[in-house]
Protein backbone atom coordinates (compact mmCIF):
# COMPACT_ATOMS: atom_id res chain seq x y z
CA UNK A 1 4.64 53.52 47.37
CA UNK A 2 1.46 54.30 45.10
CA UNK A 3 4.33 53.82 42.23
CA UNK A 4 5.18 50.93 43.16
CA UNK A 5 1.89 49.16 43.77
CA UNK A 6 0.80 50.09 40.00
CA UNK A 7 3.63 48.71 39.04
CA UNK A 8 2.58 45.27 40.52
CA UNK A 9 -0.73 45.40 39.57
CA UNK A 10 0.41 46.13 36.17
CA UNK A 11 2.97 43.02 36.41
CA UNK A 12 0.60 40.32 37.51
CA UNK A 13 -1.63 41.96 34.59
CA UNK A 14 0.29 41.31 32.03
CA UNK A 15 0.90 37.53 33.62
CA UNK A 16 -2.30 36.67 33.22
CA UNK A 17 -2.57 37.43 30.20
CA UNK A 18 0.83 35.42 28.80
CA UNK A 19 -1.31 32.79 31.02
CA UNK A 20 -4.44 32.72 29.14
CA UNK A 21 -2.57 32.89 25.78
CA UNK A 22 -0.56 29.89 26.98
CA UNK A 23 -3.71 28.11 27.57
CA UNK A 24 -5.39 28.52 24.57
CA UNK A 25 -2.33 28.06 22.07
CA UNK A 26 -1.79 24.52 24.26
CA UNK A 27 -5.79 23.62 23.49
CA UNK A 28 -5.42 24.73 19.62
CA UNK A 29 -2.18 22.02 19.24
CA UNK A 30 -4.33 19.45 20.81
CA UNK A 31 -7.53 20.27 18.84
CA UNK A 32 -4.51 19.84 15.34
CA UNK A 33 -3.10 16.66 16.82
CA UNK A 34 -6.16 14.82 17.96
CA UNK A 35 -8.85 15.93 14.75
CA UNK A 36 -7.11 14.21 11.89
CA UNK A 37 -9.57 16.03 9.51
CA UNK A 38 -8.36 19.77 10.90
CA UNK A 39 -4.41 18.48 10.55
CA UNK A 40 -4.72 16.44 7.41
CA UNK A 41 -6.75 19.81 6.05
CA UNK A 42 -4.16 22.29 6.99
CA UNK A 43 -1.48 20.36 5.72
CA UNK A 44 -2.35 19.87 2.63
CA UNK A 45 -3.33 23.44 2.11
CA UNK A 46 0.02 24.45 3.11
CA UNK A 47 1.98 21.83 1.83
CA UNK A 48 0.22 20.56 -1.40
CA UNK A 49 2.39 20.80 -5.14
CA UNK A 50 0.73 22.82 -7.49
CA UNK A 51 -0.34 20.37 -10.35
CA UNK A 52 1.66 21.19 -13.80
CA UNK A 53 0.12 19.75 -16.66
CA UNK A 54 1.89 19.58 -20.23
CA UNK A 55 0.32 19.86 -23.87
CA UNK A 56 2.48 18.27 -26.40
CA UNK A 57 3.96 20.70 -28.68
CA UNK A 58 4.58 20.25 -32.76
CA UNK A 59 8.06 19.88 -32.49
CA UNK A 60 8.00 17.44 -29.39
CA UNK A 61 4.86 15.49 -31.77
CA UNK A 62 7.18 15.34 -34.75
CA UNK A 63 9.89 13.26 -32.81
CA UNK A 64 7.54 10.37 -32.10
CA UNK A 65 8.48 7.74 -34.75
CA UNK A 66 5.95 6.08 -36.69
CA UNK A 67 4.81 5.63 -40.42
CA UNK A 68 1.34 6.57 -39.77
CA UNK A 69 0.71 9.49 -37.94
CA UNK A 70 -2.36 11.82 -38.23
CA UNK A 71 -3.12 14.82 -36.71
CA UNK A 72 -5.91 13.24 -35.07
CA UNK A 73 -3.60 10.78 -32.76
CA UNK A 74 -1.03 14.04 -32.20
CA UNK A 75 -4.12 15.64 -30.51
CA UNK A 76 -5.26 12.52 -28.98
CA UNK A 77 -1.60 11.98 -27.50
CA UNK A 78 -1.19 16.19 -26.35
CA UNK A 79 -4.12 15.31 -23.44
CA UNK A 80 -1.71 13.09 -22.12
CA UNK A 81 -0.29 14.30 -18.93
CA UNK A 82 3.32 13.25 -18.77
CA UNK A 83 4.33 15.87 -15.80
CA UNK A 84 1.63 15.14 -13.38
CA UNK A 85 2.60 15.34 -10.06
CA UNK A 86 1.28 11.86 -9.55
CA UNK A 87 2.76 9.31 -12.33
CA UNK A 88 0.01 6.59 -13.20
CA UNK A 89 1.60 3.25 -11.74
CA UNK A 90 1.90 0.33 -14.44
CA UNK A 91 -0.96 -1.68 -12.13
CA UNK A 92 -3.18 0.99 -12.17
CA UNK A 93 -2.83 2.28 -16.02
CA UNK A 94 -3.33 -1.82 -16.47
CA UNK A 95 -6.13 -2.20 -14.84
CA UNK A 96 -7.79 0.56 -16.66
CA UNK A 97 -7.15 -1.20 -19.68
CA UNK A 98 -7.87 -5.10 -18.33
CA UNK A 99 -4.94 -6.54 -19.61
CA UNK A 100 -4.26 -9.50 -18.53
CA UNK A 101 -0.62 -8.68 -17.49
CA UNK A 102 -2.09 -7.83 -14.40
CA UNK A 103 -5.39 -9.54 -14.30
CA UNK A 104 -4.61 -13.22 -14.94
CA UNK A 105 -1.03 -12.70 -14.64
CA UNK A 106 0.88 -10.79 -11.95
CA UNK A 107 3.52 -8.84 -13.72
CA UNK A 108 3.42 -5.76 -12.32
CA UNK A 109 5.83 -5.27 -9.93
CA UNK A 110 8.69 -6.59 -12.09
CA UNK A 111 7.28 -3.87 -15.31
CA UNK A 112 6.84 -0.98 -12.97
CA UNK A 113 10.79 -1.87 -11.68
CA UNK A 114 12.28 -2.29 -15.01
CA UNK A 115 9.76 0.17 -17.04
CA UNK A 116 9.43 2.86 -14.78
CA UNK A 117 12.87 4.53 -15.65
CA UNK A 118 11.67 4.88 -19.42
CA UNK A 119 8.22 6.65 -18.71
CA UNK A 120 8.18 10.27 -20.40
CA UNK A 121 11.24 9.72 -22.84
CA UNK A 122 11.46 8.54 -26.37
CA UNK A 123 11.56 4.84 -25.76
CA UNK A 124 11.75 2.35 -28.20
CA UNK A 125 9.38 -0.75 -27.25
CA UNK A 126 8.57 -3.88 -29.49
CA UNK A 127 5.76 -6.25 -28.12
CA UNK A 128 5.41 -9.40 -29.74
CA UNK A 129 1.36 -10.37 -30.02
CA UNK A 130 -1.61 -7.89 -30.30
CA UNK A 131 -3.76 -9.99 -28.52
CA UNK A 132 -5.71 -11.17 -31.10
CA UNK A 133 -7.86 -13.99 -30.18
CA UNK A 134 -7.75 -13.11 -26.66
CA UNK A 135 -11.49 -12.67 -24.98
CA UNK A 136 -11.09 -9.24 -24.20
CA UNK A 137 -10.15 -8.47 -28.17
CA UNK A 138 -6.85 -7.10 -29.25
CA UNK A 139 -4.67 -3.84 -28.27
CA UNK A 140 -5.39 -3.55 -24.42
CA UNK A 141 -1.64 -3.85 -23.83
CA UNK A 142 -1.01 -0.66 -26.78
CA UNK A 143 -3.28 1.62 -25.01
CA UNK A 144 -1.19 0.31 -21.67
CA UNK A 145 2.57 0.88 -22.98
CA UNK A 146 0.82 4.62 -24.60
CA UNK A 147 -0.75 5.66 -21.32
CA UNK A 148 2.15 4.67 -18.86
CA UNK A 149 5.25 5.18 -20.89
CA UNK A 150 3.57 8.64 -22.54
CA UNK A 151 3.25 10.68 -25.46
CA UNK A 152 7.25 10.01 -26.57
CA UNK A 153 7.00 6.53 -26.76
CA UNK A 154 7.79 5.03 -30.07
CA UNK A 155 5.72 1.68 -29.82
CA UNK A 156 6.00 -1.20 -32.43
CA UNK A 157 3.76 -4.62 -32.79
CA UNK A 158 4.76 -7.97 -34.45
CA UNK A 159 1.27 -9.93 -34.67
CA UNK A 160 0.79 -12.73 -36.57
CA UNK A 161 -3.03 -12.11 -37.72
CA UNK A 162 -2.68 -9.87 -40.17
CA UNK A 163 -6.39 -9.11 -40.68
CA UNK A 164 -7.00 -8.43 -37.32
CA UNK A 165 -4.04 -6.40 -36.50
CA UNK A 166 -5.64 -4.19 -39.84
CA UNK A 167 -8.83 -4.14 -38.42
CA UNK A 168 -7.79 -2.81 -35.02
CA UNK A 169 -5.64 -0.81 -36.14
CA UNK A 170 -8.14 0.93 -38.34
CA UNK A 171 -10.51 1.85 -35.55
CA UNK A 172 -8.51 2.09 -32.60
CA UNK A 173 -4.57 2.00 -33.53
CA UNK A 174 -3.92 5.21 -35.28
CA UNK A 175 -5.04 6.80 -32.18
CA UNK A 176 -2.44 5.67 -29.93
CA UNK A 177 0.11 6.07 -32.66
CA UNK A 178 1.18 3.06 -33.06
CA UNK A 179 2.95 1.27 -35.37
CA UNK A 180 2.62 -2.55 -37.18
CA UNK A 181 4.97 -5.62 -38.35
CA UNK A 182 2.96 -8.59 -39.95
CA UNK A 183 4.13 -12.30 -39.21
CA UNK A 184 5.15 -15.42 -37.48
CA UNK A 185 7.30 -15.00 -34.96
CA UNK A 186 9.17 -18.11 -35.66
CA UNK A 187 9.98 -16.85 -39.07
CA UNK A 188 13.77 -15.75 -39.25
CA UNK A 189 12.80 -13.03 -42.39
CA UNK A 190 9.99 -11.58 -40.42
CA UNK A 191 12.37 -10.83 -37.83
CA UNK A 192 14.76 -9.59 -40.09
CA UNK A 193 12.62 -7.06 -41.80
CA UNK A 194 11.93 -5.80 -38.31
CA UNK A 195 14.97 -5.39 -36.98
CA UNK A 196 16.08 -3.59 -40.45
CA UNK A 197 13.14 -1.51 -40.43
CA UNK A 198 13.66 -0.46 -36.72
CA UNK A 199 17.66 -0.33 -35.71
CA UNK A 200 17.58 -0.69 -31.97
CA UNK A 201 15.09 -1.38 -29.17
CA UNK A 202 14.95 -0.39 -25.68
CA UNK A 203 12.61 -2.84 -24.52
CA UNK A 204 11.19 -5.89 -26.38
CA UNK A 205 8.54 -7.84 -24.76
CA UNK A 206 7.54 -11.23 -26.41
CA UNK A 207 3.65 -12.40 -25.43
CA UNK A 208 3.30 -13.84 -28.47
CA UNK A 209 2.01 -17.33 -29.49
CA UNK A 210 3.70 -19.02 -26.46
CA UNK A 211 5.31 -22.30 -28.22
CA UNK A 212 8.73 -23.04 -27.10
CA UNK A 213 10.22 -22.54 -30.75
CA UNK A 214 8.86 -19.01 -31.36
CA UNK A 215 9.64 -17.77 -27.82
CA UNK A 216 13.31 -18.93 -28.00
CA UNK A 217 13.71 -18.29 -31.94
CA UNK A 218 12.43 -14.68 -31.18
CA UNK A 219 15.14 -14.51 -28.20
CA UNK A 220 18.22 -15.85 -30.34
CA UNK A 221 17.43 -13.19 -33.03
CA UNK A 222 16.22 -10.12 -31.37
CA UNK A 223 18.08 -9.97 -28.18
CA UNK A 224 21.09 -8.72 -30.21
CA UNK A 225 18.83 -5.95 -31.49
CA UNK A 226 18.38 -4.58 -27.42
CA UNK A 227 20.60 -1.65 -26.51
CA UNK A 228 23.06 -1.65 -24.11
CA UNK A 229 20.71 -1.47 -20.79
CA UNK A 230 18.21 -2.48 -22.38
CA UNK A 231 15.67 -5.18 -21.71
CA UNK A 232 13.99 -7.96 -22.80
CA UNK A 233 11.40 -9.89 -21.80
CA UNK A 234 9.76 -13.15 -22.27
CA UNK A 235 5.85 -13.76 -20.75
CA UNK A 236 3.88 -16.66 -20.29
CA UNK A 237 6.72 -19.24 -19.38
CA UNK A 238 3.88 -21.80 -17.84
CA UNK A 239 3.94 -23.18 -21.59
CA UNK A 240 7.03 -24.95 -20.95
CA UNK A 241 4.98 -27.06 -18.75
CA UNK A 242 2.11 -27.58 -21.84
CA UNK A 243 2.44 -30.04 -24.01
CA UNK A 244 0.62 -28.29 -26.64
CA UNK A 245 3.17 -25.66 -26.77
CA UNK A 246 5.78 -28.14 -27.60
CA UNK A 247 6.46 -28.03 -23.40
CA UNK A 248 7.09 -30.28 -20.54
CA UNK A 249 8.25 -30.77 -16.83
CA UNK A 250 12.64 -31.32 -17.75
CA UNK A 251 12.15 -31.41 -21.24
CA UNK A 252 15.40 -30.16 -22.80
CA UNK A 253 13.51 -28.00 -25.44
CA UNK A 254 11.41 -25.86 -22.96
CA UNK A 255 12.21 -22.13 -23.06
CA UNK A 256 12.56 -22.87 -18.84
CA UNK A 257 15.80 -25.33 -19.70
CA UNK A 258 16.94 -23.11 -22.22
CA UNK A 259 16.60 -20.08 -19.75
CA UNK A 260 18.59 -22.79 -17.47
CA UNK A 261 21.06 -23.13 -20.20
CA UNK A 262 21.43 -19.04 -19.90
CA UNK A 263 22.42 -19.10 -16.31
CA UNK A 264 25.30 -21.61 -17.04
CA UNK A 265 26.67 -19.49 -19.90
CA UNK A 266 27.15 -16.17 -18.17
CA UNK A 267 28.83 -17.09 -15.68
CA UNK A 268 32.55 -16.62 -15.49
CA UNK A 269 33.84 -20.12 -14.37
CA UNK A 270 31.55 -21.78 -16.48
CA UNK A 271 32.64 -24.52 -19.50
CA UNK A 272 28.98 -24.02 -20.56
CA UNK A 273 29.13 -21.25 -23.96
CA UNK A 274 26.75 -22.99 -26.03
CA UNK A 275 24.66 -20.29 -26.24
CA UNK A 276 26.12 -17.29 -28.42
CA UNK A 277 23.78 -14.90 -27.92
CA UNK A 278 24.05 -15.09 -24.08
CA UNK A 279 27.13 -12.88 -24.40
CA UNK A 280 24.94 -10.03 -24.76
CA UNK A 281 22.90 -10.69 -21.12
CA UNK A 282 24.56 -8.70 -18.08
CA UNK A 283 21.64 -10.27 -15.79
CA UNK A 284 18.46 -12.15 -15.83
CA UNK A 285 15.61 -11.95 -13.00
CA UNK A 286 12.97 -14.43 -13.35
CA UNK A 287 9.31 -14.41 -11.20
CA UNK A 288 5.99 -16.47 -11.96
CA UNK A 289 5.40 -17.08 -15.80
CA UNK A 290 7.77 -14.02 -16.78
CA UNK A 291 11.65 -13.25 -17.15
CA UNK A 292 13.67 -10.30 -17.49
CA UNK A 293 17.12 -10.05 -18.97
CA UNK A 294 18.93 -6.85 -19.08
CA UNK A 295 21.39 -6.75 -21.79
CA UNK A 296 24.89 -5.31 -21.62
């Protein structure tokens, strides 16, 4: 009997105790669920990714192409952080810079959806227009395509002010490696000497001088010089509604009709092939001001 009553007492012991553990294990998971700070806190402690950060090496600087690299902009470009846990969106790196592709204009979520698959690699991008003349001075959009795309990017300007593309270049260009065509836009052997000086782009975006000639001579001659999956891309398309830039509401010469005019020719069951190089364009997607055309 004496046996068997320590055993009891020994029994509802050890119940009370699996008891009073029970309780405060239950009071600990409500103190995690209901104090955001203690949850959000442990989390991220236990979950966070370790940040990796990447310096470029001499071999990976030697495969940017340009014609006037220093060591200066190699080091400049190395402090770029191209395997950051947390890739800088196109808005944000914009911003930053106060471009007005994202200020004035809204053209971010269409860059960040047709830009984002090219950020870390050896792109080749054209942009047409420094941005000289503009209030905010020239090269926000270089220090933009540099800072989002990364240290690989091989990044080209056409800009018709040759004084000030020198200038800027001088004291700010060389340091985001970039490199410089002189001319109009409208100008068939300007555009030739680019695309022999350059083969083929990945992306070429035209925010030139806006006037319905040079956007849609640009088009007809550099379009063919995309590759395959490529894209190109044509801002500011509110001038086909100016009438200083040669635009207006139906008028058959507008970069909108001719864009129009695009539609017709790729499709299929159209009669409508008056446009040659619209052969080349798998698909077009068009938002405010701004089109896109990926080629085939």
């Amino acid at each position: 009997m004496e046996s068997e009553s320590s055993n009891g007492y020994t029994t509802n012991f050890i119940r009370v105790i699996v008891v009073l553990f029970s309780f405060i294990g239950a009071f600990a998971v409500g103190v995690f669920v209901a104090n955001p700070h203690y949850s959000t806190h442990i989390y991220r402690t236990l979950c966070r990714t370790p940040t990796i950060s990447s310096v470029l090496s001499p071999s990976n600087a030697r495969r940017i192409n340009t014609n006037n690299s220093t060591q200066q902009s190699i080091l400049n470009l190395s402090r770029i952080n191209t395997t950051s846990s947390v890739q800088q969106s196109f808005l944000n790196v914009s911003l930053t810079y106060k471009t007005d592709k994202v200020t004035t204009h809204h053209y971010d979520i269409l860059y960040e959806k047709y830009l984002s698959k090219y950020v870390g690699s050896n792109v080749i991008l054209l942009e047409i227009g420094l941005g000289c003349g503009m209030p905010y001075g020239p090269g926000a959009s270089a220090y933009v395509w540099r800072y989002y795309l990364g240290p690989l990017a091989n990044i080209y300007f056409l800009e018709f002010d040759r004084r000030c593309g020198e200038e800027w270049y001088k004291s700010h260009g060389h340091k985001v490696n970039v490199t410089m065509f002189y001319g109009s836009q409208d100008d068939i052997t300007v555009l030739n000497n680019v695309k022999s000086a350059q083969g083929y782009f990945d992306v070429i975006v035209d925010d030139g001088g806006h006037s319905m000639n040079q956007q849609i001579t640009s088009f007809v001659q550099l379009l063919p010089k995309v590759k395959s999956g490529g894209i190109y891309v044509i801002e500011d398309l509110l001038t086909s509604y100016i009438s200083t830039y040669g635009g207006g509401y139906l008028r058959n010469s507008t970069t909108i009709e001719f864009i129009k005019k695009i539609i017709e020719n790729i499709q299929t069951a159209s009669p409508e092939k008056s446009i040659q190089v619209a052969k080349r364009i798998r698909s077009l997607e068009i938002g405010d001001e701004i089109c896109f055309f990926t080629v085939k």
